[in-house]
C-alpha atoms as a PDB file:
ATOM      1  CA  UNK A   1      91.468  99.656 120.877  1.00  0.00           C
ATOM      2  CA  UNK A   2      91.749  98.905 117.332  1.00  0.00           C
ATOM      3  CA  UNK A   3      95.294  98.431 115.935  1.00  0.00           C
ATOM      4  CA  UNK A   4      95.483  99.603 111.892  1.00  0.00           C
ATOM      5  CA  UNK A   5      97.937  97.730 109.837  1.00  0.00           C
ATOM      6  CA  UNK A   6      99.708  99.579 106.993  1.00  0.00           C
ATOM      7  CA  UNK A   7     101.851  97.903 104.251  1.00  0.00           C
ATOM      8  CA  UNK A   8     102.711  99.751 101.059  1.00  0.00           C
ATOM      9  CA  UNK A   9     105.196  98.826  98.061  1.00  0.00           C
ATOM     10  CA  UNK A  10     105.172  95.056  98.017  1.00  0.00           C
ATOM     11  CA  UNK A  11     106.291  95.758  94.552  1.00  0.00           C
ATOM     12  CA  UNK A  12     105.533  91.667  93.763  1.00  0.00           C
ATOM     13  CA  UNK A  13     106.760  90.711  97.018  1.00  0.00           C
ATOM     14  CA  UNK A  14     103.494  88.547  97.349  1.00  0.00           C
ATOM     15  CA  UNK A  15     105.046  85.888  99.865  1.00  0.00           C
ATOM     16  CA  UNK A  16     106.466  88.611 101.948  1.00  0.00           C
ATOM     17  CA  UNK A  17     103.300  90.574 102.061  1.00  0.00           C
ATOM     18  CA  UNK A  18     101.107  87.182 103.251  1.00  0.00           C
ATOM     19  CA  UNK A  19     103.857  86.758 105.910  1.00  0.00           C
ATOM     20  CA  UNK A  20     102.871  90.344 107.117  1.00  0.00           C
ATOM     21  CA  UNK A  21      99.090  89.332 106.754  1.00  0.00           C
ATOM     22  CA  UNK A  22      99.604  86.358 109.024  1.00  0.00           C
ATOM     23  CA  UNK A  23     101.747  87.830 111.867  1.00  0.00           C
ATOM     24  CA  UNK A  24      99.124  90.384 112.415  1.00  0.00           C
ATOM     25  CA  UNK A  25      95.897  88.886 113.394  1.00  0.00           C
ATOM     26  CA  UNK A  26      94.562  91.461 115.649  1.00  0.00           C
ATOM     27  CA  UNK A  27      94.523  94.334 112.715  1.00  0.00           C
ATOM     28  CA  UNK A  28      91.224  94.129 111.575  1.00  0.00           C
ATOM     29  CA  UNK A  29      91.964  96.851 109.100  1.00  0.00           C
ATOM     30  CA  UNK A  30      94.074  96.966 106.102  1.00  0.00           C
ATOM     31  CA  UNK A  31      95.711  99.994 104.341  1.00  0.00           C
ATOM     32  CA  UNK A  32      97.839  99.180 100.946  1.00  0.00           C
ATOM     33  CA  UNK A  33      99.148 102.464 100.478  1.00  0.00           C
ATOM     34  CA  UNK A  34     100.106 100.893  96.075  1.00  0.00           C
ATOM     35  CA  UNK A  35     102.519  99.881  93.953  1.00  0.00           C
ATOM     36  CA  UNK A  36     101.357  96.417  94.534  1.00  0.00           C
ATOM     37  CA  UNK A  37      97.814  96.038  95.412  1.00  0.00           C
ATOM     38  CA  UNK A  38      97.620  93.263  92.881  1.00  0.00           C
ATOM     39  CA  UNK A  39      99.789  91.518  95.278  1.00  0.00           C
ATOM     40  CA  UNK A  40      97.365  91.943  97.834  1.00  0.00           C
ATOM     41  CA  UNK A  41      94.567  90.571  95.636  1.00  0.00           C
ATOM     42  CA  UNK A  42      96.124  87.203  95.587  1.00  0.00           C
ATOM     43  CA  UNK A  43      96.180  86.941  99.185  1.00  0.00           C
ATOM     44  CA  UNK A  44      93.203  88.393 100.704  1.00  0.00           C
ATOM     45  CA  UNK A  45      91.156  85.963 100.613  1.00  0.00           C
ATOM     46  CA  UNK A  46      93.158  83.890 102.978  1.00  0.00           C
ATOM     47  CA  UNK A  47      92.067  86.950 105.498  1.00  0.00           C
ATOM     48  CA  UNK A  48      88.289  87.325 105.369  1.00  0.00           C
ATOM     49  CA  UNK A  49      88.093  88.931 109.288  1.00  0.00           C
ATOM     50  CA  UNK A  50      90.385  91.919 107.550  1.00  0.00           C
ATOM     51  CA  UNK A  51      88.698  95.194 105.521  1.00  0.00           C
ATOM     52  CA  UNK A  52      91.061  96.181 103.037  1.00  0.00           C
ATOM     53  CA  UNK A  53      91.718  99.694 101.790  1.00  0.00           C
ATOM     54  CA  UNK A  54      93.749 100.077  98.730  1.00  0.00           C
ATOM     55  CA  UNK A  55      94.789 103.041  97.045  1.00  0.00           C
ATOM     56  CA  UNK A  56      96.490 103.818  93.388  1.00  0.00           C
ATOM     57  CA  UNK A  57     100.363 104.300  93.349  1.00  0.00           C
ATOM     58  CA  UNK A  58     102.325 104.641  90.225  1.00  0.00           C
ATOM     59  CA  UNK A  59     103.647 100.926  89.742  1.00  0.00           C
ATOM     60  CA  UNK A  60      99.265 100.927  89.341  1.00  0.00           C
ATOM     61  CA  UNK A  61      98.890 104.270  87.195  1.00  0.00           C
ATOM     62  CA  UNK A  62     102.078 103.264  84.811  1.00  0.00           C
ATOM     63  CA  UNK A  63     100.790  99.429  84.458  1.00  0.00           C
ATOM     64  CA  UNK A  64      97.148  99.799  84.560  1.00  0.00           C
ATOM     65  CA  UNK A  65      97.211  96.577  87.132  1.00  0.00           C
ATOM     66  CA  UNK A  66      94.174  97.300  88.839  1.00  0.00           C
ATOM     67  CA  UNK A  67      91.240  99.306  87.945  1.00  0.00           C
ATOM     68  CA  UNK A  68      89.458 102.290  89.301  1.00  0.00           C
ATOM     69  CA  UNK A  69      91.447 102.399  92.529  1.00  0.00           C
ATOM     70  CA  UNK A  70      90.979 105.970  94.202  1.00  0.00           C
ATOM     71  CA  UNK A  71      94.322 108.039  94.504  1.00  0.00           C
ATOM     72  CA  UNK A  72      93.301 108.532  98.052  1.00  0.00           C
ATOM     73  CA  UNK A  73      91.375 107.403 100.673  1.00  0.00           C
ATOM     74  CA  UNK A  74      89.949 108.971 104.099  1.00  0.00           C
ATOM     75  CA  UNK A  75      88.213 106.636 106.922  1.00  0.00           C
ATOM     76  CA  UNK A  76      87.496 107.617 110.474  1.00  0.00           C
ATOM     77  CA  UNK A  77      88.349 104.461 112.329  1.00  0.00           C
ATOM     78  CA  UNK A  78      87.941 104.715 116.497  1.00  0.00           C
ATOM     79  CA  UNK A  79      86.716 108.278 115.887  1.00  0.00           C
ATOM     80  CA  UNK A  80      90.076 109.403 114.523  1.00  0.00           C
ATOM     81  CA  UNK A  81      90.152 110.700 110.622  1.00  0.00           C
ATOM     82  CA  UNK A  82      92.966 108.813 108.698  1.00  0.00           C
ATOM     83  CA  UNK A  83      93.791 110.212 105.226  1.00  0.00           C
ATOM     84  CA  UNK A  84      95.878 107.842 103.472  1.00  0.00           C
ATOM     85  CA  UNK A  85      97.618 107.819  99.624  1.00  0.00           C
ATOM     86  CA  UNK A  86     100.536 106.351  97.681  1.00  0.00           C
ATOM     87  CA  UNK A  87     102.083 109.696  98.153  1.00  0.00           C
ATOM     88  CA  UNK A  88     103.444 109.946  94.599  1.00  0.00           C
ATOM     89  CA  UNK A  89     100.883 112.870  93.026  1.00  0.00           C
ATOM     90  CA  UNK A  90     101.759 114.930  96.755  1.00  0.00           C
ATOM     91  CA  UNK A  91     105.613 114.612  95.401  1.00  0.00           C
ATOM     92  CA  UNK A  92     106.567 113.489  98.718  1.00  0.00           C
ATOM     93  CA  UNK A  93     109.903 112.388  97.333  1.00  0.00           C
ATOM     94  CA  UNK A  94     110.974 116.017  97.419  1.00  0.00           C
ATOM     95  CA  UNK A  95     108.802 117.101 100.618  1.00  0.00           C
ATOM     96  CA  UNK A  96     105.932 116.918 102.443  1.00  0.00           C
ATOM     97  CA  UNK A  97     104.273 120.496 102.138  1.00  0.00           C
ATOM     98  CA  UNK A  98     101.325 119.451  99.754  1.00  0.00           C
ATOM     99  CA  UNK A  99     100.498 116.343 101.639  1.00  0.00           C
ATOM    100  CA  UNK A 100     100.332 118.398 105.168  1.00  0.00           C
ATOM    101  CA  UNK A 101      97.710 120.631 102.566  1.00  0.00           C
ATOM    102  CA  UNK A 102      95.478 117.740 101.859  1.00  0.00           C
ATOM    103  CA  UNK A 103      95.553 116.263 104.956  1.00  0.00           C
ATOM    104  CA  UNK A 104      94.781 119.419 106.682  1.00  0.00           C
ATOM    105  CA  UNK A 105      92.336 120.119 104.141  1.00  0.00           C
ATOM    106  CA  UNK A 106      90.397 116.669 104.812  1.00  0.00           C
ATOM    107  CA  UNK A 107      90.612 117.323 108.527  1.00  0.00           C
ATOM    108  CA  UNK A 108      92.827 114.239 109.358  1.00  0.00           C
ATOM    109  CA  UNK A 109      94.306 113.153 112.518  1.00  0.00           C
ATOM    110  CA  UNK A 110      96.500 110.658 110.604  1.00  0.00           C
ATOM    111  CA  UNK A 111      98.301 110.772 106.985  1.00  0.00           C
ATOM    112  CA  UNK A 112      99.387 107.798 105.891  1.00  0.00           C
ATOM    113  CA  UNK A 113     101.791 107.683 102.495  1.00  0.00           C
ATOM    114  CA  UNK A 114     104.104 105.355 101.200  1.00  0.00           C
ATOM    115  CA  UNK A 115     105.976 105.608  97.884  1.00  0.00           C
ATOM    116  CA  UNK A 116     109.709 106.629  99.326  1.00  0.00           C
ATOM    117  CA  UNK A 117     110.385 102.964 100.789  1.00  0.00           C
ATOM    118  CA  UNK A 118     111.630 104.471 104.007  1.00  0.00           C
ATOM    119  CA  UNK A 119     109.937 104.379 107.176  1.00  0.00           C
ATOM    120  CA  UNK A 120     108.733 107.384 109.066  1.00  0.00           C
ATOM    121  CA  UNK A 121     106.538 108.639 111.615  1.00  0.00           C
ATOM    122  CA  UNK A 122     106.569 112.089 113.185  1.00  0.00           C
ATOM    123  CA  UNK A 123     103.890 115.018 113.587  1.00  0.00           C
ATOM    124  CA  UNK A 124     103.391 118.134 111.985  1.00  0.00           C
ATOM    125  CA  UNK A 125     100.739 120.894 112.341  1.00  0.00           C
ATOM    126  CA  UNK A 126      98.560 118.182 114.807  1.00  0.00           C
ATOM    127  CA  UNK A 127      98.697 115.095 111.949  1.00  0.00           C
ATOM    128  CA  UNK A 128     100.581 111.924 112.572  1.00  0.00           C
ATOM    129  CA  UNK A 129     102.306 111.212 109.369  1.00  0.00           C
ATOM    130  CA  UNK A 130     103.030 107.885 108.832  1.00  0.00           C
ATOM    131  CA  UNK A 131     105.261 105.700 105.970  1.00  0.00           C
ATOM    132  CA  UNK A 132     105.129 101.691 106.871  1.00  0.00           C
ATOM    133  CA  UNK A 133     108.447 101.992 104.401  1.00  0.00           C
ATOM    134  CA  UNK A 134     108.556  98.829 101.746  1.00  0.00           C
ATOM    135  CA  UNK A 135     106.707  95.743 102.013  1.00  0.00           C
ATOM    136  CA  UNK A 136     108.951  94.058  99.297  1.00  0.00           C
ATOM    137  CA  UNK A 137     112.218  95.218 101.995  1.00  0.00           C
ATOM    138  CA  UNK A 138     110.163  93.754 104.962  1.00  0.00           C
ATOM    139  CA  UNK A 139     109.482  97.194 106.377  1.00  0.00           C
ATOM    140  CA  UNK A 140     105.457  97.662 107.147  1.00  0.00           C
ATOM    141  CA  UNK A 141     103.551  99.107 110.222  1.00  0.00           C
ATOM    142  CA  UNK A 142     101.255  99.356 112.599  1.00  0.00           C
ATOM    143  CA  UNK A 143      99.188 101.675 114.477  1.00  0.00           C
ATOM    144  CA  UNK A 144      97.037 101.666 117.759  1.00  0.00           C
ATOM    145  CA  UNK A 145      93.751 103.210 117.975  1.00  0.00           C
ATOM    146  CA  UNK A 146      91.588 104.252 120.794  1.00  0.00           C
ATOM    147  CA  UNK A 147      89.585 106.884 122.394  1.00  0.00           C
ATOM    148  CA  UNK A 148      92.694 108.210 124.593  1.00  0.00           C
ATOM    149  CA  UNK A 149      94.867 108.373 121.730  1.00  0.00           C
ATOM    150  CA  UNK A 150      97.281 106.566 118.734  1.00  0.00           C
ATOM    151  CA  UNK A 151     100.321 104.592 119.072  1.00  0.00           C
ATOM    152  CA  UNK A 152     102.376 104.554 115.786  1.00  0.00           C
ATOM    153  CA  UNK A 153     105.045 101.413 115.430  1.00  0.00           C
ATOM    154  CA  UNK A 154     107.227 100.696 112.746  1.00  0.00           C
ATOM    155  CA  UNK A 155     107.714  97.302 112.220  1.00  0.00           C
ATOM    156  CA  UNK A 156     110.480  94.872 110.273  1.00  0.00           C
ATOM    157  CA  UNK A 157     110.032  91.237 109.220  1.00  0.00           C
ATOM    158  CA  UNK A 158     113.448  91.208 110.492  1.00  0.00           C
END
């Protein structure tokens, strides 16, 4: 079993987002789903067991913080496809229809997205979608990978 750790939004919240880091030692894998990935590159090195994905969000597009950073990502980790983004060019403020698209599209068995700061996790059409909700309001998650299946969990710093 591998278990996925997914933060997104730290929005500066540097000290919160190392807390995170450091309470998770058994997630070997990293998604920042943006809008504070330069938050993430002050810490990272204090994690060099950890593979970190990053991927554009707006707070990135509007401040040109980091460059090149893909607006999303797909990895198959534990033989399960996980499409992840910001969320932001999907419009998933105002639904989820064309992120259910793309992750259909890119054959994904997860879809990761932040962007909205709240937490979710439910499934739709076969796809786990999954929002960690705000690093920078202590919200971030986790999920649980193996052959059998995936085990979501929201988390709070809380």
């Amino acid at each position: 079993m591998k278990r996925v750790l997914v933060v997104s939004d730290s929005h500066g919240a540097v000290d919160k987002l190392d807390l995170i880091l450091s309470k998770q030692p058994q997630a070997k894998i990293v998604f920042h789903l943006g809008d504070g990935t330069r938050d993430l590159e002050l810490v990272k090195h204090k994690y060099p067991d950890k593979y970190f994905h990053c991927v554009e969000g707006n707070w990135e597009q509007a401040w040109r913080m980091i460059g090149d950073l893909p607006e999303y990502i797909v990895d198959e980790i534990e033989g399960k496809r996980f499409f992840a983004c910001h969320g932001h060019t999907f419009l998933v403020k105002y639904g989820l229809s064309s992120l259910v698209e793309i992750a259909k599209a890119e054959k994904a068995s997860v879809a990761l997205y932040g962007h909205t700061h709240r937490q979710d996790t439910h499934h739709r059409d076969g796809i786990l979608f999954f929002n960690p909700g705000s690093v920078r309001e202590g919200k971030f998650g986790a999920i649980d990978v193996a052959e059998n299946g995936i085990l979501p969990v929201l988390l709070n710093l809380d």
